[in-house]
Protein backbone atom coordinates (compact mmCIF):
# COMPACT_ATOMS: atom_id res chain seq x y z
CA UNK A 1 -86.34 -72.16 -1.85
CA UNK A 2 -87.23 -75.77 -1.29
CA UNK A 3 -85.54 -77.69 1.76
CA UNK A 4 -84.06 -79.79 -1.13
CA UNK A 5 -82.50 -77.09 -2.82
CA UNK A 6 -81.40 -75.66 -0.13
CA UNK A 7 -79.55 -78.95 0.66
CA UNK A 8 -78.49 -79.29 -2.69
CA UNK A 9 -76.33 -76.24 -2.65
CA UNK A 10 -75.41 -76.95 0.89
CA UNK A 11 -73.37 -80.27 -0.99
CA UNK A 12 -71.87 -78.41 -3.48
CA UNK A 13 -70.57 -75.62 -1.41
CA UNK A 14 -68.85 -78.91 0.52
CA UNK A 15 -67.39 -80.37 -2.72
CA UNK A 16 -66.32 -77.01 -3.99
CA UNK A 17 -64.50 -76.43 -0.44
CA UNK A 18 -63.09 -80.07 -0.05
CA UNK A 19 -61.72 -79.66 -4.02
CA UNK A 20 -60.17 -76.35 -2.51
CA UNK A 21 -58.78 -77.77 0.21
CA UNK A 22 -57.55 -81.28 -1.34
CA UNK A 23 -55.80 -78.92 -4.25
CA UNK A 24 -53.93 -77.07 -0.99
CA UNK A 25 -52.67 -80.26 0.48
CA UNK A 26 -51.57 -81.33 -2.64
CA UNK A 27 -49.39 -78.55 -2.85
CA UNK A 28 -48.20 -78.89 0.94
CA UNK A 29 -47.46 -82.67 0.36
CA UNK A 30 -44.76 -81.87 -2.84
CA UNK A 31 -43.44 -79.22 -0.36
CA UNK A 32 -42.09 -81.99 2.15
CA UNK A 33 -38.80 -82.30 2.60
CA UNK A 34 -37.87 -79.38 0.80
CA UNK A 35 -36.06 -76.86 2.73
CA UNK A 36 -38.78 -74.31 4.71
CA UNK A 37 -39.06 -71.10 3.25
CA UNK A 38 -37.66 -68.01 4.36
CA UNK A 39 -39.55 -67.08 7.92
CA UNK A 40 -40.42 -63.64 8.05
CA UNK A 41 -40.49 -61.51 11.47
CA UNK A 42 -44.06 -59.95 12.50
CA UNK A 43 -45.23 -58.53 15.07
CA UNK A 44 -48.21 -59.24 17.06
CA UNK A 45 -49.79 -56.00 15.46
CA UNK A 46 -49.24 -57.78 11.72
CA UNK A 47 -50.34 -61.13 12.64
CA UNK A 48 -53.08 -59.69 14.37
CA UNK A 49 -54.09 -57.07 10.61
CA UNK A 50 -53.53 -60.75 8.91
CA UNK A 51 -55.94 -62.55 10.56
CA UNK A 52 -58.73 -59.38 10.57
CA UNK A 53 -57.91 -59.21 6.55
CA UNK A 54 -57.86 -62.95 5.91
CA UNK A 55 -61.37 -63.17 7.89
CA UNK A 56 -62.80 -60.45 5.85
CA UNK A 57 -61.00 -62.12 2.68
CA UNK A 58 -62.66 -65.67 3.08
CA UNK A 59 -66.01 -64.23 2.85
CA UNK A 60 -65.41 -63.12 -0.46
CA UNK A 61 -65.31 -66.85 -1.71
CA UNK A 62 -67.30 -68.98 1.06
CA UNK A 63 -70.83 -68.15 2.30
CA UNK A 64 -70.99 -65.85 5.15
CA UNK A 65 -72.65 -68.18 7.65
CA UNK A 66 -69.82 -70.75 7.67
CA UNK A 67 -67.36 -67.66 9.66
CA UNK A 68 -70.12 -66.37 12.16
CA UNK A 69 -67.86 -65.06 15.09
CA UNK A 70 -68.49 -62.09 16.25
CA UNK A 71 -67.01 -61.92 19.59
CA UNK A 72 -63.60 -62.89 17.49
CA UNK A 73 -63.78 -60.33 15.36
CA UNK A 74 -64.32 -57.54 17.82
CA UNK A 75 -61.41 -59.10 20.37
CA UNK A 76 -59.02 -58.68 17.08
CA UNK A 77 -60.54 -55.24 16.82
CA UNK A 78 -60.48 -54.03 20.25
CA UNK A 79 -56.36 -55.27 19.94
CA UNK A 80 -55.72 -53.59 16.98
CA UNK A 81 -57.21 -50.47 18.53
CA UNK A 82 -55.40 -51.04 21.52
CA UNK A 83 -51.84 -50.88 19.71
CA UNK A 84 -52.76 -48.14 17.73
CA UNK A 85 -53.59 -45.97 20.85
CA UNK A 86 -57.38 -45.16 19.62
CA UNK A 87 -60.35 -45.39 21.87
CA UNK A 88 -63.29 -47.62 20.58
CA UNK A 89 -66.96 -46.97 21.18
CA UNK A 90 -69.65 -49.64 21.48
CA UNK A 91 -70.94 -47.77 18.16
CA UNK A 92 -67.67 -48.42 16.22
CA UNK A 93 -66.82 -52.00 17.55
CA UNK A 94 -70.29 -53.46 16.63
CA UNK A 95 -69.43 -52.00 13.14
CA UNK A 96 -66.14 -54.10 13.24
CA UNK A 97 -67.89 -57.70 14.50
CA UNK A 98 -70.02 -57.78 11.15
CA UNK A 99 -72.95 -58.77 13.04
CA UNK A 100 -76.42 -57.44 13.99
CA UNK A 101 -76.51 -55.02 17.10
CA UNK A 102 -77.98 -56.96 19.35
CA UNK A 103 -76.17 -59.97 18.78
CA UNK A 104 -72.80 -57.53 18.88
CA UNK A 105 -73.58 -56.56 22.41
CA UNK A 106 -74.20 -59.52 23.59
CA UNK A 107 -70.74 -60.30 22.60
CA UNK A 108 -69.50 -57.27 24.69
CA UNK A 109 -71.68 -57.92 27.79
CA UNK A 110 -70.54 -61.90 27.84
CA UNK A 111 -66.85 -60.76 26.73
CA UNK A 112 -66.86 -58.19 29.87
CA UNK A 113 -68.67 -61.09 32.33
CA UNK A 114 -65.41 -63.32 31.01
CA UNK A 115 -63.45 -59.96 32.01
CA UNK A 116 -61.85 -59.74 28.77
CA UNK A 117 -63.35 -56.36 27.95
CA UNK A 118 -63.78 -53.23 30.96
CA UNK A 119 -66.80 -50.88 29.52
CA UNK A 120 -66.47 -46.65 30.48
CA UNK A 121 -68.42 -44.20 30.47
CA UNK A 122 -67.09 -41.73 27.99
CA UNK A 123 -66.40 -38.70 29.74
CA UNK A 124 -66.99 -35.78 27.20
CA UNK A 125 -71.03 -37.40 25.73
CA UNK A 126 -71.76 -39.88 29.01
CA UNK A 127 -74.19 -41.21 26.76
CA UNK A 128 -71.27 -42.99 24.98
CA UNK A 129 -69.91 -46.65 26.10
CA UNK A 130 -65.94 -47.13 25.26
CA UNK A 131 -64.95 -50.80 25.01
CA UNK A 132 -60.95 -51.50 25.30
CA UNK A 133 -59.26 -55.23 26.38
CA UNK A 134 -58.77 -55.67 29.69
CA UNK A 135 -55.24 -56.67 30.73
CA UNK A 136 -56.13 -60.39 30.86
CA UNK A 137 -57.56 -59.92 27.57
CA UNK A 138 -55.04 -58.56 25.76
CA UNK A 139 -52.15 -60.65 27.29
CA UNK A 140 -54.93 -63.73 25.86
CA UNK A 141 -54.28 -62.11 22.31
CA UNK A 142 -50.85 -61.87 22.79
CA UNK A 143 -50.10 -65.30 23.67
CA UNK A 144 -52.54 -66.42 20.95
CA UNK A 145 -50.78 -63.91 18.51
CA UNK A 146 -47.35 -65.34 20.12
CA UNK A 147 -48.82 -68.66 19.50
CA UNK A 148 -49.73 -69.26 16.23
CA UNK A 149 -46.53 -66.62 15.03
């Protein structure tokens, strides 16, 4: 492709996106003043599904580049895991960031300098890594997930 067509669908994939987006406000706007829906209890757990879904759900309609965050994805994932009592391998949470190997553990080495992630040695095959959230990590999530609920 040409740099010009490459720019070329660059603006449209903006005017598409902005037509989106102005069609969503619209619809917040005539919502104004009328009385807020129903608010719904969920746990950290759920909000923390939603947002792994509605990441995976956005790439569907918007170019893949645009959501490139891999250390995200495998903080969400390592939370998830966390909850759900299951151990996660290096293997399994570079499968869950959606992003190439290297860049993945990257992620993990930076995310474990920040001390967000602790790294074992898994006992039974040594030559296995398990990743899990450190306690500063995971009480991060939880006041994000506390946050935004």
């Amino acid at each position: 492709m040409t740099g010009a067509t490459n720019d070329e669908s660059v603006v449209a994939l903006i005017k598409d996106l902005s037509a989106r987006l102005a069609a969503a406000a619209s619809g917040i706007d005539e919502r104004i003043g009328q009385e807020a829906p129903p608010t719904t209890t969920t746990t950290p757990l759920h909000r923390a599904r939603a947002l792994i879904e509605q990441r995976r759900l956005r790439r569907r309609f918007l170019p893949e580049e645009l959501f490139h965050e891999p250390a995200w994805d495998m903080l969400l994932a390592l939370y998830v895991a966390w909850q759900d009592r299951q151990v996660m391998n290096v293997k399994t949470l570079v499968s869950r960031a959606d992003a190439p190997v290297t860049t993945s553990q990257r992620w993990i080495e930076h995310l474990a300098k920040l001390g967000l992630v602790t790294r074992v040695v898994d006992p039974v095959d040594r030559r296995r890594i398990e990743v899990s959230l450190s306690d500063d990590g995971r009480r991060a999530i939880e006041a994000y997930l506390a946050a935004i609920g």
